[in-house]
C-alpha atoms as a PDB file:
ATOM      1  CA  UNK A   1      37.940 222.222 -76.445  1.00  0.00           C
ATOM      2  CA  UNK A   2      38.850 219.970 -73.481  1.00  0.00           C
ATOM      3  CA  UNK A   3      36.603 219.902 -70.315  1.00  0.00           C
ATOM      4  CA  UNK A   4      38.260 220.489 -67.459  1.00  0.00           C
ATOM      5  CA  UNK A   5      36.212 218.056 -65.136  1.00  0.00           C
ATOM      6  CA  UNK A   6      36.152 214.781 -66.327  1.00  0.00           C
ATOM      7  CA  UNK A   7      38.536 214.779 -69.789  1.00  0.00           C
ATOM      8  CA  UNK A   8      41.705 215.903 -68.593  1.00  0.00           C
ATOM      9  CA  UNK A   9      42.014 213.464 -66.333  1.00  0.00           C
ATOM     10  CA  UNK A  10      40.830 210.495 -68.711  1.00  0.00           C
ATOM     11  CA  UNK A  11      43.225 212.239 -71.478  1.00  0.00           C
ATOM     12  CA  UNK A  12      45.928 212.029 -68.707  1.00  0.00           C
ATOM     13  CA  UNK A  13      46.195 208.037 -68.820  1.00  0.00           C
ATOM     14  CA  UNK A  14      45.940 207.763 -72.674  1.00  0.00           C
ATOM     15  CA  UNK A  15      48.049 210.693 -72.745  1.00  0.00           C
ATOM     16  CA  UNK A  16      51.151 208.502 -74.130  1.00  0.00           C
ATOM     17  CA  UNK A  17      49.371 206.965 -76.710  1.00  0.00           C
ATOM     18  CA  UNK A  18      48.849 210.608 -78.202  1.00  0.00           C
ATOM     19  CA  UNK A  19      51.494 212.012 -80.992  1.00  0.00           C
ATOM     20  CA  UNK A  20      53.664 214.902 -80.303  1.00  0.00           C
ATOM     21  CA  UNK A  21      52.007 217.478 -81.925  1.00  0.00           C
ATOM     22  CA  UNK A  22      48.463 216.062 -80.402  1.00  0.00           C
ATOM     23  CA  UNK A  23      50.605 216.430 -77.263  1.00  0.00           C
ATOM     24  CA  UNK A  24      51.447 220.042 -78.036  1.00  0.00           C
ATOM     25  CA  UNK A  25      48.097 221.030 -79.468  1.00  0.00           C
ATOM     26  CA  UNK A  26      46.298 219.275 -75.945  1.00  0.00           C
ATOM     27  CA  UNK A  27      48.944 221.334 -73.950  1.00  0.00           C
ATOM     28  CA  UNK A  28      48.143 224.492 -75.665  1.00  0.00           C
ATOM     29  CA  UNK A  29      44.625 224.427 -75.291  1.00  0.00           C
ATOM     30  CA  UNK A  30      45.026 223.220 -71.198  1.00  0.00           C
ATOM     31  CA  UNK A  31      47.798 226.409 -70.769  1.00  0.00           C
ATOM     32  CA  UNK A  32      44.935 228.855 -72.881  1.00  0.00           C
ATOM     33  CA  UNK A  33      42.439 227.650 -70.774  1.00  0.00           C
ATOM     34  CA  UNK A  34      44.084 228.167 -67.807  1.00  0.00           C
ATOM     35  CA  UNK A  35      44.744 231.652 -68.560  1.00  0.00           C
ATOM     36  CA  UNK A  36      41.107 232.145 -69.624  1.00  0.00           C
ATOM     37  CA  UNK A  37      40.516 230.684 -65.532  1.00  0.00           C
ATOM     38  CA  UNK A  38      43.273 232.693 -64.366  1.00  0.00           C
ATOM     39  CA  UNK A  39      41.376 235.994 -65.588  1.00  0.00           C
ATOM     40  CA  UNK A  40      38.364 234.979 -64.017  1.00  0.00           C
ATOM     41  CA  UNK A  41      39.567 234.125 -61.181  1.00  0.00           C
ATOM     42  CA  UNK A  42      41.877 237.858 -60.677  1.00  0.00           C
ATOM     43  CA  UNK A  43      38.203 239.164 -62.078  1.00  0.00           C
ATOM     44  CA  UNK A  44      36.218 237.257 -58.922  1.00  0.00           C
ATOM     45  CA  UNK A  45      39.376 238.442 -56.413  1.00  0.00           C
ATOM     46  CA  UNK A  46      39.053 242.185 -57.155  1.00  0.00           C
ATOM     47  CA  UNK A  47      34.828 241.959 -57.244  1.00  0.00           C
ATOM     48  CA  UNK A  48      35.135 240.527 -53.218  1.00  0.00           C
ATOM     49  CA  UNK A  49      38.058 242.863 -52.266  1.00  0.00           C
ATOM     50  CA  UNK A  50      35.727 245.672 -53.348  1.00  0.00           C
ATOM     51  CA  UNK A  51      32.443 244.568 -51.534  1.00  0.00           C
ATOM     52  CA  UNK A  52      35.249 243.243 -48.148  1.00  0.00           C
ATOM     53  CA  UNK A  53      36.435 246.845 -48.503  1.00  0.00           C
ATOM     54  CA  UNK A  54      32.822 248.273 -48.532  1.00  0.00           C
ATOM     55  CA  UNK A  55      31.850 246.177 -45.658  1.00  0.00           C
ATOM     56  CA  UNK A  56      34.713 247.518 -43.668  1.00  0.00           C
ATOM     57  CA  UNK A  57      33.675 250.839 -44.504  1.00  0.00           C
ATOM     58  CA  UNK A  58      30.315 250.271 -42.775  1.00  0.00           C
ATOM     59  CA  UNK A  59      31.109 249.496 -39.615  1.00  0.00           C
ATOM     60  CA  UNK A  60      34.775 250.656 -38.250  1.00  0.00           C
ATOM     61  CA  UNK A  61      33.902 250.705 -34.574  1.00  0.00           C
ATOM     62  CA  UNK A  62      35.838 253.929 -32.827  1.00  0.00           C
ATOM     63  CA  UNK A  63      36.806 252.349 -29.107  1.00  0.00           C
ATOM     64  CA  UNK A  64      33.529 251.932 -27.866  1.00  0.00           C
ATOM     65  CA  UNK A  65      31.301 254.009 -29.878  1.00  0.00           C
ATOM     66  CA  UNK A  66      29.080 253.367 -32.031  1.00  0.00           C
ATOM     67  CA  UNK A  67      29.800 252.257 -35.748  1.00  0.00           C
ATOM     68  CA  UNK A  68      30.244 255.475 -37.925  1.00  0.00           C
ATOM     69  CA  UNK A  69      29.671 255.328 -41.546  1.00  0.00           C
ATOM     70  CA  UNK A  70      32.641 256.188 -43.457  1.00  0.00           C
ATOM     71  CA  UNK A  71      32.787 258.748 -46.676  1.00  0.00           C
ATOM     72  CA  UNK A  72      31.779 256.512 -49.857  1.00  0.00           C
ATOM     73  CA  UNK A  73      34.714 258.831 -51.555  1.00  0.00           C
ATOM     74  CA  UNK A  74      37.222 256.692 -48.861  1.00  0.00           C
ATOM     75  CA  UNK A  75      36.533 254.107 -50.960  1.00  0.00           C
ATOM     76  CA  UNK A  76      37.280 255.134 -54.453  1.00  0.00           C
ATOM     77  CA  UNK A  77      40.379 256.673 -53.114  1.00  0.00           C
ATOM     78  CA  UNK A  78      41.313 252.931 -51.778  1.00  0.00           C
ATOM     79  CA  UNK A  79      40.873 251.349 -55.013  1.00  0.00           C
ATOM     80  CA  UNK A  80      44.451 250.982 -55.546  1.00  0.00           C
ATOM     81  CA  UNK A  81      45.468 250.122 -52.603  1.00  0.00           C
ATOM     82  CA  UNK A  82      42.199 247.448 -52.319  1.00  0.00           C
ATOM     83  CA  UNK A  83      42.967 245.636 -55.731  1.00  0.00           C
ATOM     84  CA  UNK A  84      47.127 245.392 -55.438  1.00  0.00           C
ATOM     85  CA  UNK A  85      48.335 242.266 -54.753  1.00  0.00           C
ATOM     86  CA  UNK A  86      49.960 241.388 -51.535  1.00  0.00           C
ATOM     87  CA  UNK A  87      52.953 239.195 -51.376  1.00  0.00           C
ATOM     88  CA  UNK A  88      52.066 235.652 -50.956  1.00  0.00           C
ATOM     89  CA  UNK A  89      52.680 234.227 -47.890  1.00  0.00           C
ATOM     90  CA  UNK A  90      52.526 230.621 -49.667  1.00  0.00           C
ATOM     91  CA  UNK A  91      55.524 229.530 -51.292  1.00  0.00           C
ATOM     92  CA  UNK A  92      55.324 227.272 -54.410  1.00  0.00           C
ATOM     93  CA  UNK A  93      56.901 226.684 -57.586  1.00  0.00           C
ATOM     94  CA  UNK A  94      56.530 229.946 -59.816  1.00  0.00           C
ATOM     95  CA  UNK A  95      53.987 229.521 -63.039  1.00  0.00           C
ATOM     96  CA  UNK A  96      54.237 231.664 -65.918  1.00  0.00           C
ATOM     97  CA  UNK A  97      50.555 232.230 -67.009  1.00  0.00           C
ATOM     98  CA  UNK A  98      50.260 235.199 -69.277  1.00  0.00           C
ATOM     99  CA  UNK A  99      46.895 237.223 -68.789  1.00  0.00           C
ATOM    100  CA  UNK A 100      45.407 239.089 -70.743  1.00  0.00           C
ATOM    101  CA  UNK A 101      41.560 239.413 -71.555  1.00  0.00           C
ATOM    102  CA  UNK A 102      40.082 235.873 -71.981  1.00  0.00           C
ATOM    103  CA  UNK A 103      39.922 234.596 -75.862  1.00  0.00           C
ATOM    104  CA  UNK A 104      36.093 235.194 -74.959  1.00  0.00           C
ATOM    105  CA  UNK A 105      33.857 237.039 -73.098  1.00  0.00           C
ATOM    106  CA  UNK A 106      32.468 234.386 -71.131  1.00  0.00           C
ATOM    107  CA  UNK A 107      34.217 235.493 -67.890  1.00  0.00           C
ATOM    108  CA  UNK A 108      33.508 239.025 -67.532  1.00  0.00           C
ATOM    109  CA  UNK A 109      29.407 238.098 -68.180  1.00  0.00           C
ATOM    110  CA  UNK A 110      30.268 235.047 -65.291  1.00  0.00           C
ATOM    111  CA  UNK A 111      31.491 237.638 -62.631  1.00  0.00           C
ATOM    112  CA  UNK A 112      28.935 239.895 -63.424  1.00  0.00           C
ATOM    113  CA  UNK A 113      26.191 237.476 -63.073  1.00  0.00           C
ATOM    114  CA  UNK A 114      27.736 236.302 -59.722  1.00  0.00           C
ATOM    115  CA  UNK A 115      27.085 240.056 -58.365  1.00  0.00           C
ATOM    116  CA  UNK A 116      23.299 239.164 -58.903  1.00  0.00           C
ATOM    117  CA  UNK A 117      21.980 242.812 -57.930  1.00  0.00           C
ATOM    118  CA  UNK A 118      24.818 244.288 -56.208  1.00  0.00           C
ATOM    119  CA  UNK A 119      26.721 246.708 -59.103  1.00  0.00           C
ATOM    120  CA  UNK A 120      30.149 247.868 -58.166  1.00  0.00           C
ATOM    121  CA  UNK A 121      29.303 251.341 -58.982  1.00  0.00           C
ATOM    122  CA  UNK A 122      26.257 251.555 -56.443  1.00  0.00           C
ATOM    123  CA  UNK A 123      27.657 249.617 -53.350  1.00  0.00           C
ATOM    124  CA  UNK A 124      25.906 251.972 -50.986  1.00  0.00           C
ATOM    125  CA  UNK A 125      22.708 251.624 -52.279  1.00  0.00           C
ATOM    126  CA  UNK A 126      23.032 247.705 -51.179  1.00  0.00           C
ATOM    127  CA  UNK A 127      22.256 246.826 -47.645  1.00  0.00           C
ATOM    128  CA  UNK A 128      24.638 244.895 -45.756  1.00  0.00           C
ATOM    129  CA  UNK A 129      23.420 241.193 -45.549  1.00  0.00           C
ATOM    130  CA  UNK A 130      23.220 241.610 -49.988  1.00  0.00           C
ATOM    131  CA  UNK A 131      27.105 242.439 -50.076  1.00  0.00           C
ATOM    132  CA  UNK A 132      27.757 239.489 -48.115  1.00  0.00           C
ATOM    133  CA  UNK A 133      25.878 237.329 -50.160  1.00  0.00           C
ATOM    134  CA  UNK A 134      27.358 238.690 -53.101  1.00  0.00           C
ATOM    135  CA  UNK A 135      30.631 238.048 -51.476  1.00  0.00           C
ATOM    136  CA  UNK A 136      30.050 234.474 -50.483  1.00  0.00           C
ATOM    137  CA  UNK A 137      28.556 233.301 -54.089  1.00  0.00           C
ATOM    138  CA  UNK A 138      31.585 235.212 -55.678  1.00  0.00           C
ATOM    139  CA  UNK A 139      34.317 232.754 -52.805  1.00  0.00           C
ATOM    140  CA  UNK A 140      32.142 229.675 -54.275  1.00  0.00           C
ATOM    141  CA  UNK A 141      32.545 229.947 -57.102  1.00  0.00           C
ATOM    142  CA  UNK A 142      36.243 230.982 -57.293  1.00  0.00           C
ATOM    143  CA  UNK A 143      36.559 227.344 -54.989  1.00  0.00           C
ATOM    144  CA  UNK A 144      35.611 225.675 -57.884  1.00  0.00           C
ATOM    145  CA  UNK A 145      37.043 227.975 -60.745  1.00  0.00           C
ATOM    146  CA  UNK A 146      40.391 226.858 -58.392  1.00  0.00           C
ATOM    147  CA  UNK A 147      39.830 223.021 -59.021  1.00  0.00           C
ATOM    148  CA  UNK A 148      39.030 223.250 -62.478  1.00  0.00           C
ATOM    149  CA  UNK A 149      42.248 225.599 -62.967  1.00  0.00           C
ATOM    150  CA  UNK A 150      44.247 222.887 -60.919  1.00  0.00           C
ATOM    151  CA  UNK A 151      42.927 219.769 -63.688  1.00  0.00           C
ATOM    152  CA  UNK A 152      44.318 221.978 -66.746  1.00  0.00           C
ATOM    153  CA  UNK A 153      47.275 222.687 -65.084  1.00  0.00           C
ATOM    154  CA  UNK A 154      48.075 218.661 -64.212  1.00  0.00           C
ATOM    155  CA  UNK A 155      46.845 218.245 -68.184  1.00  0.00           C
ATOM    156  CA  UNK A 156      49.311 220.939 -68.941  1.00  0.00           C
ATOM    157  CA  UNK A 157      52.058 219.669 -66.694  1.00  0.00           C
ATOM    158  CA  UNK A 158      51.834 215.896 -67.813  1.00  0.00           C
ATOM    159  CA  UNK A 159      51.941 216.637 -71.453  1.00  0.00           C
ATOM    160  CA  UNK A 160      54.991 218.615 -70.587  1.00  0.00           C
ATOM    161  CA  UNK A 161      56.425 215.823 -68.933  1.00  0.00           C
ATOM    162  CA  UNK A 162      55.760 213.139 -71.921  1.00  0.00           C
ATOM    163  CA  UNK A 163      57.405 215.214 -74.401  1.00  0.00           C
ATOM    164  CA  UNK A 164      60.166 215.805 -72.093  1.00  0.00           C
ATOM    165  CA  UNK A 165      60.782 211.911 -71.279  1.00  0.00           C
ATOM    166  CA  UNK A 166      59.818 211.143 -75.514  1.00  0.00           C
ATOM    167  CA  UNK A 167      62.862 213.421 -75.864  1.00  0.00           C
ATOM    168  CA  UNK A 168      64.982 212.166 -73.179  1.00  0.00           C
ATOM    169  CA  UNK A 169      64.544 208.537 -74.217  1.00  0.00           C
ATOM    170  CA  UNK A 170      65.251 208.826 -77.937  1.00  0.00           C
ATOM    171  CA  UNK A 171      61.463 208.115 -78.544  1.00  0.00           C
ATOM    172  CA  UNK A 172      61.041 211.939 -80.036  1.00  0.00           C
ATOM    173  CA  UNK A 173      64.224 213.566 -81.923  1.00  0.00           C
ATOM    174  CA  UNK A 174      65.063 217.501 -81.732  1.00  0.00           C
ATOM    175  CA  UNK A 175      66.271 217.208 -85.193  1.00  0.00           C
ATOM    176  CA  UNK A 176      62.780 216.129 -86.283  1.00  0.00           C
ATOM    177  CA  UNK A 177      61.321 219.512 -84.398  1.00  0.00           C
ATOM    178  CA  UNK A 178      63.606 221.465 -86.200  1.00  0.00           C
ATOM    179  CA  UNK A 179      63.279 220.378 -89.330  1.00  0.00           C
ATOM    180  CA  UNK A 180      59.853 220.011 -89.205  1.00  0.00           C
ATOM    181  CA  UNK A 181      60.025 216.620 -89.811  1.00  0.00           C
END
């Protein structure tokens, strides 16, 4: 399995010098990879929209009065609404990534270790200033979750691109792929 700090972008310059189905098999494992990341990374985004959500629940200041603790049952009713995914507001280039629960378990048992002491189905019993270092471990490490998710994809996106141009310039035939040849 290919690192995603330092390999993909050292496979990236010898990348030509690789054969088509090395190209394939590297592309695979960068696009599997990337949907292992993309998991953890939708796991880390719904862990800090929960404990943002419970921190809002805290403290919602009425005009001037004091804060007034809301219902913990608010919450749970919420969920839905908390996890779904607003539009984006960025526009880029659409990538298919298919997700589905990572080929191990690896990411669930990162997020969870992220919480530290703060358990999703306890939030009140946490006080405030634990939540919001729960929060800002979880927003770390998504940062660099992010970066290592951006290397696969270039990995994923150059091989893409040599076996287009192989193609293109008569260096790869299509006859050969279907043939198996």
């Amino acid at each position: 399995m290919m690192d995603a700090s330092g390999t993909a972008r050292e496979q990236a310059g010898g990348i030509g010098r690789l054969g088509l189905d090395e190209l394939r098999a590297l592309r695979r494992d960068a696009q599997e990879q990337e949907a292992d990341l993309s998991y953890l990374r939708r796991l880390l985004h719904g862990r800090m929209d929960i404990l943002r959500a419970e921190l809002d629940r805290r403290e919602v200041p009425l005009d001037d009065a004091a804060p007034v603790l809301l219902d913990v049952g608010a919450l749970l009713d919420r969920l839905p609404a908390i996890l779904a995914d607003a539009p984006s507001s960025v526009r880029r280039p659409a990538r298919h990534v298919t997700l589905g629960p990572p080929r191990s378990q690896q990411a669930r048992t990162e997020a969870d270790e992220l919480m530290g002491d703060v358990q999703l189905a306890d939030l009140a019993a946490h006080p405030t200033a634990e939540l919001l270092a729960a929060v800002e471990r979880l927003a770390e490490h998504e940062r660099e979750v992010s970066g290592r998710r951006q290397l696969l994809q270039r990995t994923a996106d150059d091989c893409s691109a040599e076996i287009t141009r192989r193609y293109r310039e008569g260096e790869a035939r299509v006859d050969d792929l279907l043939t198996g040849g």
